[in-house]
N, C-alpha and C. Protein backbone atom coordinates (compact mmCIF):
# COMPACT_ATOMS: atom_id res chain seq x y z
N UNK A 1 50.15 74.01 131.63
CA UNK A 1 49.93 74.32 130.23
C UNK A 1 48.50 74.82 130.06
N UNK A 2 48.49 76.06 129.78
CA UNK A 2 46.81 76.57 129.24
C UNK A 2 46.53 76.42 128.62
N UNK A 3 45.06 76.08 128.22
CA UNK A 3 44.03 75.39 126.98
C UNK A 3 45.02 76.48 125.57
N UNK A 4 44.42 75.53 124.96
CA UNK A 4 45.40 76.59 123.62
C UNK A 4 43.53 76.59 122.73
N UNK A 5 43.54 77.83 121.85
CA UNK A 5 42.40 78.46 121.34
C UNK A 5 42.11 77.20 120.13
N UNK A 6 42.94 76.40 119.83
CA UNK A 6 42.49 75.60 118.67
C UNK A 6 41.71 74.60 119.30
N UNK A 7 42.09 74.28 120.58
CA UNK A 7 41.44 73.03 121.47
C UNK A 7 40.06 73.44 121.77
N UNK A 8 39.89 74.96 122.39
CA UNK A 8 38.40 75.39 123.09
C UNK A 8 37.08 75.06 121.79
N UNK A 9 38.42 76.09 120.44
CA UNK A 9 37.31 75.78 119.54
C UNK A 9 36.74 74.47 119.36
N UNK A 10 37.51 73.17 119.01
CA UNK A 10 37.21 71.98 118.76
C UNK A 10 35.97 71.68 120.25
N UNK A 11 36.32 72.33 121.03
CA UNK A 11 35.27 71.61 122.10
C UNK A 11 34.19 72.13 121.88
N UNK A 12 33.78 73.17 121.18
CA UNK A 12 32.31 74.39 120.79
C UNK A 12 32.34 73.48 119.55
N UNK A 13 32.81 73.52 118.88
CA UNK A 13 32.30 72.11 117.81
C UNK A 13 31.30 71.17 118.09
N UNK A 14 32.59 70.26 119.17
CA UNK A 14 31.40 69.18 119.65
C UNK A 14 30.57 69.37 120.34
N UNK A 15 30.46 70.53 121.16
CA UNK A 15 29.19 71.30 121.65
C UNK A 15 27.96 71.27 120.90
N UNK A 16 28.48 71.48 119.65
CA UNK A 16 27.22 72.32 118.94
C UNK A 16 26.17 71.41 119.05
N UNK A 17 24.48 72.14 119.25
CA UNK A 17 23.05 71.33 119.33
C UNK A 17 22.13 72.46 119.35
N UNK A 18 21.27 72.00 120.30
CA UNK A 18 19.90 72.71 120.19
C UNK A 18 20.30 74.04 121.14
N UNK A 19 21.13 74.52 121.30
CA UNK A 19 21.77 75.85 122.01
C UNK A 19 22.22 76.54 121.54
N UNK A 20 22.98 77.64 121.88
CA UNK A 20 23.75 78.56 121.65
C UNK A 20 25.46 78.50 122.18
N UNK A 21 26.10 78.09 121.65
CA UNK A 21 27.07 78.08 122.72
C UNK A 21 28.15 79.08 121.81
N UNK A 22 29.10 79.39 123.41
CA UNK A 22 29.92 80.58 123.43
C UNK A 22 30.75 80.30 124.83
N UNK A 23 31.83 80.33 124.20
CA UNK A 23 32.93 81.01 125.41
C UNK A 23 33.72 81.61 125.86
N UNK A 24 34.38 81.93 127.43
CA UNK A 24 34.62 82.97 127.28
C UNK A 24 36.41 82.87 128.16
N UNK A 25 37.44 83.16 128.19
CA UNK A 25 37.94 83.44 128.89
C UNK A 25 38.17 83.92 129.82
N UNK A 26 38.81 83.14 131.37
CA UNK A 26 38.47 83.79 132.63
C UNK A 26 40.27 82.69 133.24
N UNK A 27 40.60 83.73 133.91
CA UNK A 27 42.18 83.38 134.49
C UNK A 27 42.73 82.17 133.51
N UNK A 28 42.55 82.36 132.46
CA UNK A 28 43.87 81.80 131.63
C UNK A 28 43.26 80.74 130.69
N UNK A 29 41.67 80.23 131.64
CA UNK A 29 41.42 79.16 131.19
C UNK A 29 40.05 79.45 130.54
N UNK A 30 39.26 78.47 130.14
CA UNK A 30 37.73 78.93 129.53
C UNK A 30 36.66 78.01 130.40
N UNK A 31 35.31 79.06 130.40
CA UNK A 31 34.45 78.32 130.30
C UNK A 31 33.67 78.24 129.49
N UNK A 32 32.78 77.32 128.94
CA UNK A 32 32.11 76.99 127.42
C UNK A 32 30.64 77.39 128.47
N UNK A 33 29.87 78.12 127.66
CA UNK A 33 28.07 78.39 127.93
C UNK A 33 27.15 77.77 126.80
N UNK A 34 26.06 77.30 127.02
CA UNK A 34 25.31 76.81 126.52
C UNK A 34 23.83 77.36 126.72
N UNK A 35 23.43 78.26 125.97
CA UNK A 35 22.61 79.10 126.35
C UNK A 35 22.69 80.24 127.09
N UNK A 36 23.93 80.89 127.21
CA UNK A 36 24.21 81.47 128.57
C UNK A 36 24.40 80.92 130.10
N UNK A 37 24.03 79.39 130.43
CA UNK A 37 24.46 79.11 131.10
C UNK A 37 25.92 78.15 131.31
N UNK A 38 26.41 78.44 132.37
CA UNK A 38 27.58 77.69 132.25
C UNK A 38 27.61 76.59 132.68
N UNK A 39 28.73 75.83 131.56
CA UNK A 39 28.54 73.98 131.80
C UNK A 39 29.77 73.65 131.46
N UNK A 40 30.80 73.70 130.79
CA UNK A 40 31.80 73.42 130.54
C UNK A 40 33.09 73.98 130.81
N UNK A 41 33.88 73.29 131.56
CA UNK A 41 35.37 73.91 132.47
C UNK A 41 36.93 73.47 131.37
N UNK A 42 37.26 74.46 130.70
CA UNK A 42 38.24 74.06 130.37
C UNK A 42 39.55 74.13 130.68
N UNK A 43 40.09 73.57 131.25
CA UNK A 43 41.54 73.70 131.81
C UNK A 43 42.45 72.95 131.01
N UNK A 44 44.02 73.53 130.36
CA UNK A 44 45.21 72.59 130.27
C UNK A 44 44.28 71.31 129.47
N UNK A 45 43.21 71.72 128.24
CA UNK A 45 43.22 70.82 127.03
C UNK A 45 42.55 70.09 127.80
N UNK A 46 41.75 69.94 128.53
CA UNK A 46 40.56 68.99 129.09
C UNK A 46 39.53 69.55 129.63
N UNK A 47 38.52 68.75 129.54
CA UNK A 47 37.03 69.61 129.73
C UNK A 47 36.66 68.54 130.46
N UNK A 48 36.34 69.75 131.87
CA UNK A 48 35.55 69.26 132.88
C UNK A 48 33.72 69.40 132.73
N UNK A 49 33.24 68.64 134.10
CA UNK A 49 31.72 68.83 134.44
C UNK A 49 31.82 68.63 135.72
N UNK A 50 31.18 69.70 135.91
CA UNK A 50 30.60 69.63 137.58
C UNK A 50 29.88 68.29 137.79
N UNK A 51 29.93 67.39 139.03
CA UNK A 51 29.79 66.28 139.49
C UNK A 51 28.02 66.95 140.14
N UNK A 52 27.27 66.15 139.44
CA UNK A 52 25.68 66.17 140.00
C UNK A 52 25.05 65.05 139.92
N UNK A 53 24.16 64.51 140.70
CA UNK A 53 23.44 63.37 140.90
C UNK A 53 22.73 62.97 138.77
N UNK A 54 22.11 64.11 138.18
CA UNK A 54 22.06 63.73 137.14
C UNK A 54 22.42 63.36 135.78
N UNK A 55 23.90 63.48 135.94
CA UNK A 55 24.70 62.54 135.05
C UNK A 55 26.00 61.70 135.36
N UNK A 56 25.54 61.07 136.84
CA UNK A 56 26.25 60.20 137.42
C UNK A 56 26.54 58.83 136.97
N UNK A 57 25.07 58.60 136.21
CA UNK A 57 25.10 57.04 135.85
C UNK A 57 25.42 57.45 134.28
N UNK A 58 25.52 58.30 133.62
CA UNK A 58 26.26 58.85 132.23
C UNK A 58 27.74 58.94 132.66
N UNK A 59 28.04 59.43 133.51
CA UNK A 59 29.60 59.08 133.43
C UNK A 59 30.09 58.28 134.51
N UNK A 60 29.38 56.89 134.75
CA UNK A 60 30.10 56.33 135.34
C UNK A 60 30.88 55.10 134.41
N UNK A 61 32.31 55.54 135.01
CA UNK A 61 33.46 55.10 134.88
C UNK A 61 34.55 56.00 134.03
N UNK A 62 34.22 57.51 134.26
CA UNK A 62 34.62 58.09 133.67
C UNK A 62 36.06 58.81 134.63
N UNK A 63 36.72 59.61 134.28
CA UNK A 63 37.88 59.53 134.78
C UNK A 63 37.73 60.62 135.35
N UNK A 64 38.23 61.58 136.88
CA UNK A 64 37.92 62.78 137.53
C UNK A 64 39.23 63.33 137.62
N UNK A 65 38.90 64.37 138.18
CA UNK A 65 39.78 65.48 138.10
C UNK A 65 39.31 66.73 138.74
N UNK A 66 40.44 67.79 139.02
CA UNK A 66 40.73 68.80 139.52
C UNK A 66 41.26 69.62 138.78
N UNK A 67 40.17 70.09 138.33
CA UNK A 67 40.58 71.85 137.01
C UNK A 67 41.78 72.72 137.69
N UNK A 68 41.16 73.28 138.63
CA UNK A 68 42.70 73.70 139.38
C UNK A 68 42.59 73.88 140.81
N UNK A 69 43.36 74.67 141.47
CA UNK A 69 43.79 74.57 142.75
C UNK A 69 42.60 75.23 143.41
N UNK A 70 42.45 74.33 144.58
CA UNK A 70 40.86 74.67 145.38
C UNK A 70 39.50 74.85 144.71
N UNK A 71 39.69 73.77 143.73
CA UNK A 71 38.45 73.22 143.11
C UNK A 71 37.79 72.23 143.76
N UNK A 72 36.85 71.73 143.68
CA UNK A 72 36.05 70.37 143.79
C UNK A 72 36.63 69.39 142.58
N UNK A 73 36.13 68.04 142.96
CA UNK A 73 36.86 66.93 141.76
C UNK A 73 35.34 67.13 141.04
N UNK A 74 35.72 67.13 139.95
CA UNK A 74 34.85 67.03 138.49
C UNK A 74 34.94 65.76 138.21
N UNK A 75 33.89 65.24 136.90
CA UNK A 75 34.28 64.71 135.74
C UNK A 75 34.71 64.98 135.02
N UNK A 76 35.65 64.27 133.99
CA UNK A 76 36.39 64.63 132.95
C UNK A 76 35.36 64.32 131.79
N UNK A 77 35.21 65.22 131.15
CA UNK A 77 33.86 64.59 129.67
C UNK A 77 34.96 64.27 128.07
N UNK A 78 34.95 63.15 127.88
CA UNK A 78 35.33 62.84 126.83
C UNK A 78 34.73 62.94 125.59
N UNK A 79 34.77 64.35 125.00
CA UNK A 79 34.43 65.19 124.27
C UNK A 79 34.52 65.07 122.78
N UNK A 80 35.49 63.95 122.33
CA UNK A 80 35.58 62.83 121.12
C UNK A 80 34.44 62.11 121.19
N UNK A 81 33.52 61.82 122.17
CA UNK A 81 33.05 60.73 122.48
C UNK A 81 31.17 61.64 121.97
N UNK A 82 30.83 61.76 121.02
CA UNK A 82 29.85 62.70 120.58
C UNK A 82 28.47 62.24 120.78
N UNK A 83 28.24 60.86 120.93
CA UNK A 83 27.10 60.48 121.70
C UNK A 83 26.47 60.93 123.50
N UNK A 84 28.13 60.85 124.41
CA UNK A 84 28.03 60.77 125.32
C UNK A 84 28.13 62.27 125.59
N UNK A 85 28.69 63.50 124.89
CA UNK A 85 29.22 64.79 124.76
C UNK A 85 27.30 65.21 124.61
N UNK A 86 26.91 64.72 124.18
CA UNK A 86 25.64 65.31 123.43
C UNK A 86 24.34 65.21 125.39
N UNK A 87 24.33 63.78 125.25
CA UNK A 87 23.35 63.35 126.29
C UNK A 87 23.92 64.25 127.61
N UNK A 88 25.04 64.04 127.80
CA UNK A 88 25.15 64.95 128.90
C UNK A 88 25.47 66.58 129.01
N UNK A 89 25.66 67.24 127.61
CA UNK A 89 25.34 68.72 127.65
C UNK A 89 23.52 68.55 127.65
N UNK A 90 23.00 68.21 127.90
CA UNK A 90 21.47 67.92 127.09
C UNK A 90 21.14 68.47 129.01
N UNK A 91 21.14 67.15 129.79
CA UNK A 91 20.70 67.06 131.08
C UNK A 91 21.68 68.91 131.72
N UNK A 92 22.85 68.73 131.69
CA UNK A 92 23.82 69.81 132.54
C UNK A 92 23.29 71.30 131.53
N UNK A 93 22.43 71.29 130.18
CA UNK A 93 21.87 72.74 130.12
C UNK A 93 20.24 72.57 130.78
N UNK A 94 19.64 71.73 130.88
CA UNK A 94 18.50 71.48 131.27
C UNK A 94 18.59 71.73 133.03
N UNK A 95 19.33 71.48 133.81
CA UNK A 95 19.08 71.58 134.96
C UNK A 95 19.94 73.01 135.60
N UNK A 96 20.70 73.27 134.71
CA UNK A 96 21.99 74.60 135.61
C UNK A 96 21.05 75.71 135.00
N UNK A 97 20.95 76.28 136.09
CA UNK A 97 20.00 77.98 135.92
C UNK A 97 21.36 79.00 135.50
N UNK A 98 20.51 80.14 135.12
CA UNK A 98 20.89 81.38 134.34
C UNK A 98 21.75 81.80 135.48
N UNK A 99 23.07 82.10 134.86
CA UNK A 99 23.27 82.82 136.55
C UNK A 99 23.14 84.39 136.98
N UNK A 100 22.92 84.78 137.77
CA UNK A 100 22.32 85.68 138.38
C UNK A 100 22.70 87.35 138.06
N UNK A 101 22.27 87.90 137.79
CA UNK A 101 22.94 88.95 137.00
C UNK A 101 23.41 89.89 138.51
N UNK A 102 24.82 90.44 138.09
CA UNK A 102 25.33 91.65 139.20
C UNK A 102 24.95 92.64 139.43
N UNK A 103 24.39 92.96 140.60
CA UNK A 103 23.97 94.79 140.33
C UNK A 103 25.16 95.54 140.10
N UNK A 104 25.60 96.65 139.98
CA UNK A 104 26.73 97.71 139.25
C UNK A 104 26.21 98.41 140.36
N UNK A 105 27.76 98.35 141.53
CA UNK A 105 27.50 99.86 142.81
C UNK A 105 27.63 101.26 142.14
N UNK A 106 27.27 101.87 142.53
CA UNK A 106 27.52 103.60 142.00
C UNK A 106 28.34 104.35 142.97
């Protein structure tokens, strides 16, 4: 089942802070940006986070997962949860760099 557009929005909701956020569709599913960088995996009505040493002890005991096939296991961010939604978009836009722009072959 693919994220449905009423769900992504509700997740840019609870997104919203001291950023910009925007997302975008990519094979069926979304990713949410926060400043232009990317931080949020949405698959099938759940929003992932890449697993990093600095919001390990923020989501521990949180529930993991596999966005899709030949992924790495994520965290699952419980995105109702607007205290914990906040602190850890805070650290995951603070540490994930811009990503790298493509050159265009001719």
């Amino acid at each position: 089942m693919a994220t449905n557009i009423d769900y992504i929005e509700f997740v840019c909701e609870q997104a919203k802070g001291d950023w910009v956020v925007r997302y975008k569709k990519m094979f069926g599913e979304y990713m949410v940006y926060l400043n232009d960088k990317p931080i949020l995996l949405v698959c099938d009505n759940t929003v992932y986070v890449k697993k990093v040493n600095e919001i390990e002890e923020l989501m521990q005991g949180a529930e993991c997962g596999i966005p899709y096939g030949g992924a790495k296991e994520h965290y699952i961010l419980d995105v109702e949860n607007n205290v914990l939604t906040k602190e850890v978009l805070a650290v995951l836009e603070r540490i994930t760099p811009l990503p790298k722009k493509k050159i265009k072959k001719q």
